[in-house]
C-alpha atoms as a PDB file:
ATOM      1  CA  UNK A   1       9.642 -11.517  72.012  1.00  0.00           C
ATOM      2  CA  UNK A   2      10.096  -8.121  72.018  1.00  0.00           C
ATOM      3  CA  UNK A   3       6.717  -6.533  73.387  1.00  0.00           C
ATOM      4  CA  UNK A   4       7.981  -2.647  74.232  1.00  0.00           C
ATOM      5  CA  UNK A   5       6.025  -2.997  76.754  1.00  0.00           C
ATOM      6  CA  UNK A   6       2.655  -3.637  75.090  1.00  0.00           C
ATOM      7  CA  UNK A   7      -0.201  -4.305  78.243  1.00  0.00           C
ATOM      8  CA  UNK A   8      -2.664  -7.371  77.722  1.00  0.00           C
ATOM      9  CA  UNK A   9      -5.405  -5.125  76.151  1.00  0.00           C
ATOM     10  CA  UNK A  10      -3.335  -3.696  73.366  1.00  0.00           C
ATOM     11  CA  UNK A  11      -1.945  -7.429  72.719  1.00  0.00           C
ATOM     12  CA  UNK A  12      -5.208  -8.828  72.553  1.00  0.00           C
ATOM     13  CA  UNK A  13      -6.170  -6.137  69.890  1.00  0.00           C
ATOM     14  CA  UNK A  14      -3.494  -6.711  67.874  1.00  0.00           C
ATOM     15  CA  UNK A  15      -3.970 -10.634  67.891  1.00  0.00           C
ATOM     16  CA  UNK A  16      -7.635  -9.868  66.399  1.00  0.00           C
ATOM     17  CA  UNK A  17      -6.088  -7.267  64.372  1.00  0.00           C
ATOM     18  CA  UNK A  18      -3.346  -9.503  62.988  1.00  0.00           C
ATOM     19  CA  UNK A  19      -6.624 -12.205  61.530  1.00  0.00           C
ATOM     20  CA  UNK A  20      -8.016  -8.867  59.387  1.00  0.00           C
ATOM     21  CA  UNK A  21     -10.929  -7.594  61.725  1.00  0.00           C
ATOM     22  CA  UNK A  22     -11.991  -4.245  61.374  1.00  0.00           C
ATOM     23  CA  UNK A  23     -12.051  -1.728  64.565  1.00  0.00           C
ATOM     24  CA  UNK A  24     -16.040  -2.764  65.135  1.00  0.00           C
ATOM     25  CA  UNK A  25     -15.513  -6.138  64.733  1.00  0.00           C
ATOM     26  CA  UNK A  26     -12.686  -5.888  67.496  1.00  0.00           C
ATOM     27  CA  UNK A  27     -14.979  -4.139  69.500  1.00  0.00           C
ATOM     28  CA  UNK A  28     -17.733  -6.865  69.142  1.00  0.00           C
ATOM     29  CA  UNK A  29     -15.512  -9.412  69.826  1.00  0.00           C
ATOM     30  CA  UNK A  30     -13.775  -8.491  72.995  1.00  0.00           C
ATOM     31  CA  UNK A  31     -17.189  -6.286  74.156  1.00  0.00           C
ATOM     32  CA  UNK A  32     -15.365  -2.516  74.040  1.00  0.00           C
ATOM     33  CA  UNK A  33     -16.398   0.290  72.729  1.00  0.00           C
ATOM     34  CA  UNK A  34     -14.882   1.357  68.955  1.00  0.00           C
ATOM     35  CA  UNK A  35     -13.067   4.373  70.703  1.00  0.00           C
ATOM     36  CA  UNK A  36     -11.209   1.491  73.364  1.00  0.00           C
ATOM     37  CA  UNK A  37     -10.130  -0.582  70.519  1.00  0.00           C
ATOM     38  CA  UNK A  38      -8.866   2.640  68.196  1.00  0.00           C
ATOM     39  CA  UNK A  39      -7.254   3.554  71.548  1.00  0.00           C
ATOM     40  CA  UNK A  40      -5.579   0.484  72.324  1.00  0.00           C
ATOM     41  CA  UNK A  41      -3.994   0.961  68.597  1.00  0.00           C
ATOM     42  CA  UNK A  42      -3.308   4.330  68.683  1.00  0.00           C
ATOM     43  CA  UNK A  43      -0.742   3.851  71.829  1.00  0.00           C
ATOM     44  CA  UNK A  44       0.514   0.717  70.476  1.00  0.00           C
ATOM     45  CA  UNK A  45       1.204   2.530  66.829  1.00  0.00           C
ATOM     46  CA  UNK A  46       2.675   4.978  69.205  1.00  0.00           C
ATOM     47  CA  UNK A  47       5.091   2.486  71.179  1.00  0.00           C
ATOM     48  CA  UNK A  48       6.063   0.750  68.292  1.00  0.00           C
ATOM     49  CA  UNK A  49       6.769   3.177  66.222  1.00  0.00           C
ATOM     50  CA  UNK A  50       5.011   1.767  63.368  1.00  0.00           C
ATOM     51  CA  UNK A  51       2.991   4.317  61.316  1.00  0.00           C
ATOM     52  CA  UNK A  52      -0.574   2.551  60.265  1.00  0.00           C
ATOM     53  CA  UNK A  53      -2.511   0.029  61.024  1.00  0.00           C
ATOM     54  CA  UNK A  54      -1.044  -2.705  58.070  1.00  0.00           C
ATOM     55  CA  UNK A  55       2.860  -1.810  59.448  1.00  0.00           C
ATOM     56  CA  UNK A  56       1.753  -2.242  63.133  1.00  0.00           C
ATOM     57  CA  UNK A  57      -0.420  -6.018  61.690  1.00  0.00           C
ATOM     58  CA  UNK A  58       3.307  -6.883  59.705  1.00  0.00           C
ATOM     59  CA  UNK A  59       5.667  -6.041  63.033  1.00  0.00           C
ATOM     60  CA  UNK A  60       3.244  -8.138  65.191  1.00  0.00           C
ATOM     61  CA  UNK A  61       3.093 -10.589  62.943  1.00  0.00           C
ATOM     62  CA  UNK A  62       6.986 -10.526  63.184  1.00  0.00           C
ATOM     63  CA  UNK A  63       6.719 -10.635  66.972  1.00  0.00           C
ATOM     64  CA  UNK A  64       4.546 -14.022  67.112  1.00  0.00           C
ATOM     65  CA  UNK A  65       6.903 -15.567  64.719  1.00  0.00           C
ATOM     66  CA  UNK A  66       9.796 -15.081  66.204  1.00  0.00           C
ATOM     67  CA  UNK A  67       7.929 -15.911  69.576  1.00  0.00           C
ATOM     68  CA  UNK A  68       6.682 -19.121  68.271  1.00  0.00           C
ATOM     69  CA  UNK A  69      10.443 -19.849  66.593  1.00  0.00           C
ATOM     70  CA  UNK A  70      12.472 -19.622  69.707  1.00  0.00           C
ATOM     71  CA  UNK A  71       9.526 -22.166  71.777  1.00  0.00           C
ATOM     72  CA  UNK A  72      10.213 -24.566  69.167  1.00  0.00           C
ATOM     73  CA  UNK A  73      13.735 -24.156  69.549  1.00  0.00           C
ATOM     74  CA  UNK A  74      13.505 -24.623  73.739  1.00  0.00           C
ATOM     75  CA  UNK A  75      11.789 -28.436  72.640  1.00  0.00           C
ATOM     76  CA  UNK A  76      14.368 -30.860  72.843  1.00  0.00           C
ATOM     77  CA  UNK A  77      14.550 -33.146  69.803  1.00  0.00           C
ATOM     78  CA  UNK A  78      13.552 -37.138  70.338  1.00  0.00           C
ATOM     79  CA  UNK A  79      15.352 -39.886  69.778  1.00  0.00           C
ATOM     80  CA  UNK A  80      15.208 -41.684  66.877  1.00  0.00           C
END
């Protein structure tokens, strides 16, 4: 998965961010201020490149994908 260097905080945003919450609700959930959580968005929009909050929720949801894709592909199959 390509992370460009996301750090933990900024990942766990985005995985809340990715199931719809709002900024607050973020903040609730993970106990951090509004400003922290707009913060931890602002410098992922930033590394990503992505311009607003629904591009930056689309390219993560990319990310996991993809993630999730190549784990299944690392399973080897059974034998029937």
């Amino acid at each position: 998965m390509t992370n460009f260097q996301l750090t933990p905080a900024e990942i766990g945003v985005l995985n809340l961010l990715l199931q719809g919450n709002s900024n607050r609700a973020i903040a609730e959930i993970l106990v951090l201020s509004v400003r922290t959580v707009e913060s931890h968005i602002s410098r992922a929009l930033g590394k990503t490149g992505c311009r607003s909050r629904l591009q930056l929720s689309l390219w993560w949801m990319q990310q996991v994908t993809e993630d999730k894709r190549m784990c299944a592909s690392r399973i080897p199959s059974l034998p029937a």
